[in-house]
C-alpha atoms as a PDB file:
ATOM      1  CA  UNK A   1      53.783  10.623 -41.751  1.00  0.00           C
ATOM      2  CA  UNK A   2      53.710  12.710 -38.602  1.00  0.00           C
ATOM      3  CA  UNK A   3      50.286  14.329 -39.643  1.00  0.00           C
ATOM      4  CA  UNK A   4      49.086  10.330 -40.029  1.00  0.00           C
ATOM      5  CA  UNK A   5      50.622   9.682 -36.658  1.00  0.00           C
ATOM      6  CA  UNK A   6      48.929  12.535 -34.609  1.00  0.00           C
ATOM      7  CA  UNK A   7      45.852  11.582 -36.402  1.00  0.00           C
ATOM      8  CA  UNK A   8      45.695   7.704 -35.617  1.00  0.00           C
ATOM      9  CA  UNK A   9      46.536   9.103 -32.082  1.00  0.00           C
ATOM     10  CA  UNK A  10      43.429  11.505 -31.796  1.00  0.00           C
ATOM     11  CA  UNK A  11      41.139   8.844 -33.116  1.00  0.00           C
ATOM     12  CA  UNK A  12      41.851   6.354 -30.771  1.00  0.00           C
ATOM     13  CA  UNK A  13      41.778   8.577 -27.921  1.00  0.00           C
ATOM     14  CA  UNK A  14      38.597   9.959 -28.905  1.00  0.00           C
ATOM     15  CA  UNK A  15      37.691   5.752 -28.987  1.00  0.00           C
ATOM     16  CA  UNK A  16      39.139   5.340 -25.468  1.00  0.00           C
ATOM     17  CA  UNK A  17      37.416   8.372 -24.001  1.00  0.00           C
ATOM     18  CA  UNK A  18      33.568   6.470 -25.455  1.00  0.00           C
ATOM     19  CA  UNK A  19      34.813   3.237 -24.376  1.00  0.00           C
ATOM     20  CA  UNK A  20      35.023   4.948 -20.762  1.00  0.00           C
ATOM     21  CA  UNK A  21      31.396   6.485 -20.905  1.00  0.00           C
ATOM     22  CA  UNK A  22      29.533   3.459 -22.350  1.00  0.00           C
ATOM     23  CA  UNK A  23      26.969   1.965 -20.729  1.00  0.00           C
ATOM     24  CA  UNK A  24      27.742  -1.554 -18.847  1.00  0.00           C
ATOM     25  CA  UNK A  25      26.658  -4.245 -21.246  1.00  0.00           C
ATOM     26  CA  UNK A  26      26.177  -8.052 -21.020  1.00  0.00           C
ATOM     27  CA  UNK A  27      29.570  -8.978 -21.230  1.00  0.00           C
ATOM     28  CA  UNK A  28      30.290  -6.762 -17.873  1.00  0.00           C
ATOM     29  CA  UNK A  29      27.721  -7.363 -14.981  1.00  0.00           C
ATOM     30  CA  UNK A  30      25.832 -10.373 -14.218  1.00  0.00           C
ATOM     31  CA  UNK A  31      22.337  -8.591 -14.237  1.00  0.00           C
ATOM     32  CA  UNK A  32      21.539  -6.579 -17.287  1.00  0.00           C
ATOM     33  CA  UNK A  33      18.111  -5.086 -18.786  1.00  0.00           C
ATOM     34  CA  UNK A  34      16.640  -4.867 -22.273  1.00  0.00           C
ATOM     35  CA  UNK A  35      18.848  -7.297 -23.782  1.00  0.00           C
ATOM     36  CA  UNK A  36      21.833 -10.012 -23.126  1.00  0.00           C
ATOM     37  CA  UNK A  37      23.545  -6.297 -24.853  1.00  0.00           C
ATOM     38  CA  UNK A  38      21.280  -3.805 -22.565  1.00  0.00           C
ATOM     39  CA  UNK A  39      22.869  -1.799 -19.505  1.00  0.00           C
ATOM     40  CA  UNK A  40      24.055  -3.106 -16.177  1.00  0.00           C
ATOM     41  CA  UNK A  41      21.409  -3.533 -13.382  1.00  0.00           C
ATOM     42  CA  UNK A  42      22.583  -0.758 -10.764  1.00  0.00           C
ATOM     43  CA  UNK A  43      23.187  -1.860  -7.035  1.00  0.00           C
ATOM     44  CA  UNK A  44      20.560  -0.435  -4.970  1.00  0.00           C
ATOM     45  CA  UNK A  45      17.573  -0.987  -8.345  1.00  0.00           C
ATOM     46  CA  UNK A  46      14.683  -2.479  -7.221  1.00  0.00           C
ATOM     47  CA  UNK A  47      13.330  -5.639  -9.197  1.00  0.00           C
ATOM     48  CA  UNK A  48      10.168  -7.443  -8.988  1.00  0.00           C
ATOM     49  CA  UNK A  49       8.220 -10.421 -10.307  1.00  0.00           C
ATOM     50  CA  UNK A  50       4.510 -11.835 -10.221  1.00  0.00           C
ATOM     51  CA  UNK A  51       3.712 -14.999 -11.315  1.00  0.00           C
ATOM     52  CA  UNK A  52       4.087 -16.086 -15.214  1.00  0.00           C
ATOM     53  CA  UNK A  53       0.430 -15.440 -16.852  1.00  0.00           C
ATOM     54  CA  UNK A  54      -1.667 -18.709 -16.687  1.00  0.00           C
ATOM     55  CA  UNK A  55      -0.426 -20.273 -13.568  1.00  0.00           C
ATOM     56  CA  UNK A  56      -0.275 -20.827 -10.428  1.00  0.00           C
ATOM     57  CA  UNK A  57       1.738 -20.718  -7.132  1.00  0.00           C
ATOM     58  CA  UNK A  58       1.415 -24.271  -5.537  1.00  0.00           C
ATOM     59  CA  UNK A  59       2.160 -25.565  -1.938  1.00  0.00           C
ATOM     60  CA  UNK A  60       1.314 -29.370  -2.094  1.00  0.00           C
ATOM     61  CA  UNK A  61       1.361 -32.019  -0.339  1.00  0.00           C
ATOM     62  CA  UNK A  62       4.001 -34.216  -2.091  1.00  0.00           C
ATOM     63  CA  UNK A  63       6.560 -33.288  -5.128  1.00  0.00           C
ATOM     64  CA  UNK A  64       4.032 -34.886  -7.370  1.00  0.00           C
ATOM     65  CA  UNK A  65       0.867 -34.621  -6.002  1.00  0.00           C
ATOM     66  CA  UNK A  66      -2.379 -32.212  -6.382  1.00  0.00           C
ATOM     67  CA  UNK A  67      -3.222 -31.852  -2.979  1.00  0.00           C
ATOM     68  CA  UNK A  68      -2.892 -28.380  -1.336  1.00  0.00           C
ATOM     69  CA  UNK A  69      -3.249 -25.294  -1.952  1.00  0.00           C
ATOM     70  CA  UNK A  70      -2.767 -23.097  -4.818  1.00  0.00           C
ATOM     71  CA  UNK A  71      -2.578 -19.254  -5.321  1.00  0.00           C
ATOM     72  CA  UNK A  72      -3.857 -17.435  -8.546  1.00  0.00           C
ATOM     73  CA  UNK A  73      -1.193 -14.499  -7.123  1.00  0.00           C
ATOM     74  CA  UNK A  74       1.984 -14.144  -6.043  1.00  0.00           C
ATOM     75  CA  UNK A  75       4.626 -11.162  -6.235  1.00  0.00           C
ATOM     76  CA  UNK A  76       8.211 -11.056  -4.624  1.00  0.00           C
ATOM     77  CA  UNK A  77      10.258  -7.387  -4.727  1.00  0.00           C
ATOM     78  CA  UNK A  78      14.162  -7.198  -4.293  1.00  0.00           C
ATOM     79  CA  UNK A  79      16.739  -5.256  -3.528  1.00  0.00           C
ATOM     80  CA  UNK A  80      19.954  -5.407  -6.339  1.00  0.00           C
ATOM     81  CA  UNK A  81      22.904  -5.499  -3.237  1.00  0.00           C
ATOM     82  CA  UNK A  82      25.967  -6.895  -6.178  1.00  0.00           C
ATOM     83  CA  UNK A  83      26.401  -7.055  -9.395  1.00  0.00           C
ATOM     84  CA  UNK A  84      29.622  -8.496 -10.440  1.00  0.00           C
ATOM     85  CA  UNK A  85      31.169  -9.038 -13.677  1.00  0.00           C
ATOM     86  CA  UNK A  86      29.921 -12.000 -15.848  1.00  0.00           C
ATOM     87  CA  UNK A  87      30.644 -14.640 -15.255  1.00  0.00           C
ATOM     88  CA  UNK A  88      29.925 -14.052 -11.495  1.00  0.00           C
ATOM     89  CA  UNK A  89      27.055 -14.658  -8.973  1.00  0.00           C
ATOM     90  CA  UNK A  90      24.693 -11.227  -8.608  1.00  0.00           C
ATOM     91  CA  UNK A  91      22.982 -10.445  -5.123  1.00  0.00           C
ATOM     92  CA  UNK A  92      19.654  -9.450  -4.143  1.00  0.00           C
ATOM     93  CA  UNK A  93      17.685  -8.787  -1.162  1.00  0.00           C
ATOM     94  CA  UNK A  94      14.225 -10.073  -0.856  1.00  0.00           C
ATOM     95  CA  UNK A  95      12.188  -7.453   0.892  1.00  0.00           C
ATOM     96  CA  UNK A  96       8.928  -8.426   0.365  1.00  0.00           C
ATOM     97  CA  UNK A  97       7.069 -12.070  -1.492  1.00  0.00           C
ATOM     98  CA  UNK A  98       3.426 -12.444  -1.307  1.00  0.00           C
ATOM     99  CA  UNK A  99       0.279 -14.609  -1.379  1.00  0.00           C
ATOM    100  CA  UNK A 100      -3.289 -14.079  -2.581  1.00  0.00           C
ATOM    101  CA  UNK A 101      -6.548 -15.577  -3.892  1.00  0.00           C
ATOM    102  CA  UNK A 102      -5.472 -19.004  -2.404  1.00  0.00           C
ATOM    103  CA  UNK A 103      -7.815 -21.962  -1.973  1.00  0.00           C
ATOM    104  CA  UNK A 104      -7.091 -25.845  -0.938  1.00  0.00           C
ATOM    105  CA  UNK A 105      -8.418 -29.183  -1.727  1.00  0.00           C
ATOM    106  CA  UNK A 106      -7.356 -30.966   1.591  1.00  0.00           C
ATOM    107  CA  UNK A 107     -10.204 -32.412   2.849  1.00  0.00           C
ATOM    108  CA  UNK A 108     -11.485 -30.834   6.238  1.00  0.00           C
ATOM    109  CA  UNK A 109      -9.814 -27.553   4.845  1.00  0.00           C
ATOM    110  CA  UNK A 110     -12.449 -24.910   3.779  1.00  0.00           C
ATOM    111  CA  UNK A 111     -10.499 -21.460   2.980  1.00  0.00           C
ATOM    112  CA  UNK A 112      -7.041 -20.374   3.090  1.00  0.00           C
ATOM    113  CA  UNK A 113      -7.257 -16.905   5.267  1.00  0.00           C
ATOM    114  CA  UNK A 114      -3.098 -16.102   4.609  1.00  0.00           C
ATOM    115  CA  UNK A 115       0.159 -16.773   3.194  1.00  0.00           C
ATOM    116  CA  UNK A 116       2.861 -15.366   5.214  1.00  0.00           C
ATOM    117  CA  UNK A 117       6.130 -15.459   4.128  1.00  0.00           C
ATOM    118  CA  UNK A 118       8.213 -14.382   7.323  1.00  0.00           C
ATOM    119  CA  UNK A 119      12.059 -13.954   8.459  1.00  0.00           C
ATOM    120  CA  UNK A 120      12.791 -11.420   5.787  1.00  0.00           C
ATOM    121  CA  UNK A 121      14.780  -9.927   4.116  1.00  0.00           C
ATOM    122  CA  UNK A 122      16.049 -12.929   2.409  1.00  0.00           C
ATOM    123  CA  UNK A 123      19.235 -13.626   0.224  1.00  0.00           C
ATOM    124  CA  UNK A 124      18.892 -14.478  -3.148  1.00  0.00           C
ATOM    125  CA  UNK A 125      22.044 -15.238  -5.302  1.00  0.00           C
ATOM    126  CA  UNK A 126      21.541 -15.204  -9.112  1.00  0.00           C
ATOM    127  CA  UNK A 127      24.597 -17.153 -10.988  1.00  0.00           C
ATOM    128  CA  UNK A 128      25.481 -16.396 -14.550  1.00  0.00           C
ATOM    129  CA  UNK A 129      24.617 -20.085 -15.436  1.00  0.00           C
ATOM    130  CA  UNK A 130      21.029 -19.060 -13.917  1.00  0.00           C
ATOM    131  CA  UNK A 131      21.260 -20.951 -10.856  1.00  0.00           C
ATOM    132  CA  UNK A 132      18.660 -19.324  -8.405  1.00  0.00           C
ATOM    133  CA  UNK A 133      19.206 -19.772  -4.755  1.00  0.00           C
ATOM    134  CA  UNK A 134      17.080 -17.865  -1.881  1.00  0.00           C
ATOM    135  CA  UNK A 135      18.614 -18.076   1.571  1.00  0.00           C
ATOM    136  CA  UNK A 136      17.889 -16.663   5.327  1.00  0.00           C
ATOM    137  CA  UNK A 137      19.887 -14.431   6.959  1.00  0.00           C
ATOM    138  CA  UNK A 138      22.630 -15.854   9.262  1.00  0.00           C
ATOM    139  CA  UNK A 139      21.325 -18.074  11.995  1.00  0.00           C
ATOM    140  CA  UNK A 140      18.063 -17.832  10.385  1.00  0.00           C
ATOM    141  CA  UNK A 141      15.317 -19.661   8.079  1.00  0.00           C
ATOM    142  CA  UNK A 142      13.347 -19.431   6.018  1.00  0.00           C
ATOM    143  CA  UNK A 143       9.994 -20.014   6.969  1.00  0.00           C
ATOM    144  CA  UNK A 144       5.956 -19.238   5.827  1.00  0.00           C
ATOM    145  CA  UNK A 145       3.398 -19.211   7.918  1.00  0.00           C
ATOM    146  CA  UNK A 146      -0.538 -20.777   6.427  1.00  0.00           C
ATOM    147  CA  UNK A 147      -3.753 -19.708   8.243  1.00  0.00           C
ATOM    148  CA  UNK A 148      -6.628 -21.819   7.448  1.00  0.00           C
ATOM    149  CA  UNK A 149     -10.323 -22.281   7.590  1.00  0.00           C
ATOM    150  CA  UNK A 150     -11.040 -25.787   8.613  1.00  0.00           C
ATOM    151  CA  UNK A 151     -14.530 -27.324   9.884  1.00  0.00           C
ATOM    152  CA  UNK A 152     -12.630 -27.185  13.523  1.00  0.00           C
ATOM    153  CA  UNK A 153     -11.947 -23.248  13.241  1.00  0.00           C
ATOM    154  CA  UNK A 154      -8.778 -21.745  12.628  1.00  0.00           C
ATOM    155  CA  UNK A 155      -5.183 -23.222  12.479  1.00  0.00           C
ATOM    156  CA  UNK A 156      -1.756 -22.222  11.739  1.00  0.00           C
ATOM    157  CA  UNK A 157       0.471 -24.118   9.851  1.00  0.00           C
ATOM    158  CA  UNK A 158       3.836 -23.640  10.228  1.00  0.00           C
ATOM    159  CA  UNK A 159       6.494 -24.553   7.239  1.00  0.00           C
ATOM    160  CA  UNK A 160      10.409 -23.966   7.833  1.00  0.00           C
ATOM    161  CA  UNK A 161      13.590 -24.336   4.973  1.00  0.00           C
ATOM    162  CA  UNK A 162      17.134 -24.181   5.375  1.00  0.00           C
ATOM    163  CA  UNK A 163      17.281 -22.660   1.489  1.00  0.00           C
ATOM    164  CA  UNK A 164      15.569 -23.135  -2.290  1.00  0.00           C
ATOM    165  CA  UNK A 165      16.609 -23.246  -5.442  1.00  0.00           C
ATOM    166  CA  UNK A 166      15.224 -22.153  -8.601  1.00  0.00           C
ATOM    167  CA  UNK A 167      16.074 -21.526 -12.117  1.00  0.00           C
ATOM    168  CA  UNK A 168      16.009 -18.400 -14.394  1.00  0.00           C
ATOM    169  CA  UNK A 169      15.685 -17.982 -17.975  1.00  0.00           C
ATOM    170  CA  UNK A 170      16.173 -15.288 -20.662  1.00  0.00           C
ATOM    171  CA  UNK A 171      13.362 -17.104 -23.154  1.00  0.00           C
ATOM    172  CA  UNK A 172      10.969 -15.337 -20.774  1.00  0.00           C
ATOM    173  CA  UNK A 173      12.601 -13.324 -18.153  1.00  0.00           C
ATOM    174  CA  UNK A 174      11.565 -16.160 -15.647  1.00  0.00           C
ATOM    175  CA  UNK A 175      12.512 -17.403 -12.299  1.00  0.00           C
ATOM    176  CA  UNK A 176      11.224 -20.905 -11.652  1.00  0.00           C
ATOM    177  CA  UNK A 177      10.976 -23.003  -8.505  1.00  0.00           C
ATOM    178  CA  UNK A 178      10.200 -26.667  -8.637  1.00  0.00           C
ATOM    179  CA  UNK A 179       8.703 -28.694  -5.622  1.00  0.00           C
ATOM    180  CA  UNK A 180      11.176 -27.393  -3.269  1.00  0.00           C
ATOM    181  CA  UNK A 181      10.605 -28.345  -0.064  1.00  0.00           C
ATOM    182  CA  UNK A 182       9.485 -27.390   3.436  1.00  0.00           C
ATOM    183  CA  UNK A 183       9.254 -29.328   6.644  1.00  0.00           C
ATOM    184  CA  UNK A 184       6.143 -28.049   9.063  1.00  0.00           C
ATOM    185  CA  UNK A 185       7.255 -27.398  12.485  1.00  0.00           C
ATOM    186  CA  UNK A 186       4.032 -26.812  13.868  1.00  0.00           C
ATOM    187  CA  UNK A 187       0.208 -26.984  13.257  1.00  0.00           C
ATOM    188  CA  UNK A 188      -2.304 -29.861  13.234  1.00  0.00           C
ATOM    189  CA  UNK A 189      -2.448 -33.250  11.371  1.00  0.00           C
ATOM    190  CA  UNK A 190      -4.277 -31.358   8.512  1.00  0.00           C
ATOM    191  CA  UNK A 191      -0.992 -29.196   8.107  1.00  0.00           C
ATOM    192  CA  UNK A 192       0.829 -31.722   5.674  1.00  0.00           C
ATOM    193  CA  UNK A 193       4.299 -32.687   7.008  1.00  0.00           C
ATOM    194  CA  UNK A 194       6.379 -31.472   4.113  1.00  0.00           C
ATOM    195  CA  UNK A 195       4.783 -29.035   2.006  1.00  0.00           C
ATOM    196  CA  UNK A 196       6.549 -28.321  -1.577  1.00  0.00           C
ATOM    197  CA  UNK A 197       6.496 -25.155  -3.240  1.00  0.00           C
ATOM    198  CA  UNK A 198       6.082 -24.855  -6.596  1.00  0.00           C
ATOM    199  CA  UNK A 199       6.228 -21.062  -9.028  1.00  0.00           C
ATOM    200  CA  UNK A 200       6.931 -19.504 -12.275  1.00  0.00           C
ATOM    201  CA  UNK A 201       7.483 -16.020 -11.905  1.00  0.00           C
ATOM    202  CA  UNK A 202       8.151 -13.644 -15.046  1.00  0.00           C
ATOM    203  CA  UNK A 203       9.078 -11.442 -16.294  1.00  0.00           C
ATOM    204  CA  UNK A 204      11.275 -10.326 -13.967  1.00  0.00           C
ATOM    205  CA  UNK A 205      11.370  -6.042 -14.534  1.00  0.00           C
ATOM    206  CA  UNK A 206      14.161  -3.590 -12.881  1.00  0.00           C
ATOM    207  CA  UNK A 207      11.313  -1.101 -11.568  1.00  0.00           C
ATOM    208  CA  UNK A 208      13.703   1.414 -10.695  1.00  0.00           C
ATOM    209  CA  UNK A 209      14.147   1.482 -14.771  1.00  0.00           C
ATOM    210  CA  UNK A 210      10.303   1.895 -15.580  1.00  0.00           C
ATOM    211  CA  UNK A 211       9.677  -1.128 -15.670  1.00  0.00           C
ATOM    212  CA  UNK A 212      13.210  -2.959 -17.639  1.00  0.00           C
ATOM    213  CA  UNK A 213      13.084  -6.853 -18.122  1.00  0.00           C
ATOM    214  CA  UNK A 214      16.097  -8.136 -16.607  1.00  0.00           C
ATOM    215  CA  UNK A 215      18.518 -10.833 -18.165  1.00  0.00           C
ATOM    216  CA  UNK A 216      21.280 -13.076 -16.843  1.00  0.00           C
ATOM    217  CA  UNK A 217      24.106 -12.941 -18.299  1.00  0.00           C
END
């Protein structure tokens, strides 16, 4: 009995003492990669995204429209700054989100020379019912600046949010952002008033982790 004891004993301490080493899975941290099962995302790992193949980023001219312009890329990097237990809300820092090979059908509108996206870094929050919300720093916005090409020279059109909201999904390791809009604080009458931002961005990789998809648990 005593040899049974000190046995059962050894076996789960040798149990405890894996338990302790394991890797974070899905059913500790918010953020994982490889799998709902994979290992947590590490504060300080740098994730990134470029827009889902096939489409496009949009910036139209109404939340149902097809006037505007439209970008064949876009890329946004982050900082990981938490990432709580699930179920819990993970934090990022957006340090960088860009624009290219843009063009517009507004008439009077002839090129797109930019896409800034200004004011960063920016807070993103990622629940664990994949609630995606990107937000300025305090006393901030968040705000993109347009340069175009118009038959009367250059103009700058200038687009300001208080915050956005997305969606993200493990089918595809997306992030998604439907007509959210943004209110022009400056620029000409061929600046539209409200422009609304529409992107699919995936897969979303931990680069820090060669390359990783990440998952929301």
């Amino acid at each position: 009995m005593r040899t049974r004891s000190l046995l059962a004993l050894a076996a789960t301490t040798a149990a405890l003492m894996v338990s302790a080493v394991s890797p974070a899975s899905a059913a500790d941290t918010v953020l994982t990669t490889g799998g709902l099962a994979g290992d947590a995302v590490a504060v300080g790992d740098a994730l990134s995204a470029s827009l889902a193949s096939g489409t496009t980023g949009k910036f139209y001219s109404s939340a149902t429209g097809t006037s505007g312009i439209s970008c064949t890329q876009s890329t946004f990097n982050a900082t990981v700054t938490d990432n709580p237990a699930a179920p819990g809300t993970a934090t990022e820092s957006v340090t960088a989100h860009t624009f290219g090979g843009c063009t517009s059908n507004v008439f009077g509108v002839t090129g797109v020379t930019s896409i800034t996206v200004n004011n960063l870094p920016y807070t993103t929050t990622v629940t664990s019912d994949g609630v995606v919300t990107v937000s300025p720093a305090s006393g901030s916005v968040l705000q993109t600046t347009v340069v175009l090409s118009t038959l009367l020279g250059s103009i700058n059109c200038v687009y300001q949010a208080a915050s956005i909201t997305g969606t993200s999904s493990n089918d595809d390791n997306s992030i998604n952002f439907a007509a959210q809009p943004f209110t022009r604080t400056s620029g000409s009458s061929l600046c539209f008033s409200t422009g609304y931002f529409t992107a699919k961005y995936a897969p979303t990789t931990d680069t820090t982790q060669s390359g990783a998809t990440v998952f929301v648990n």
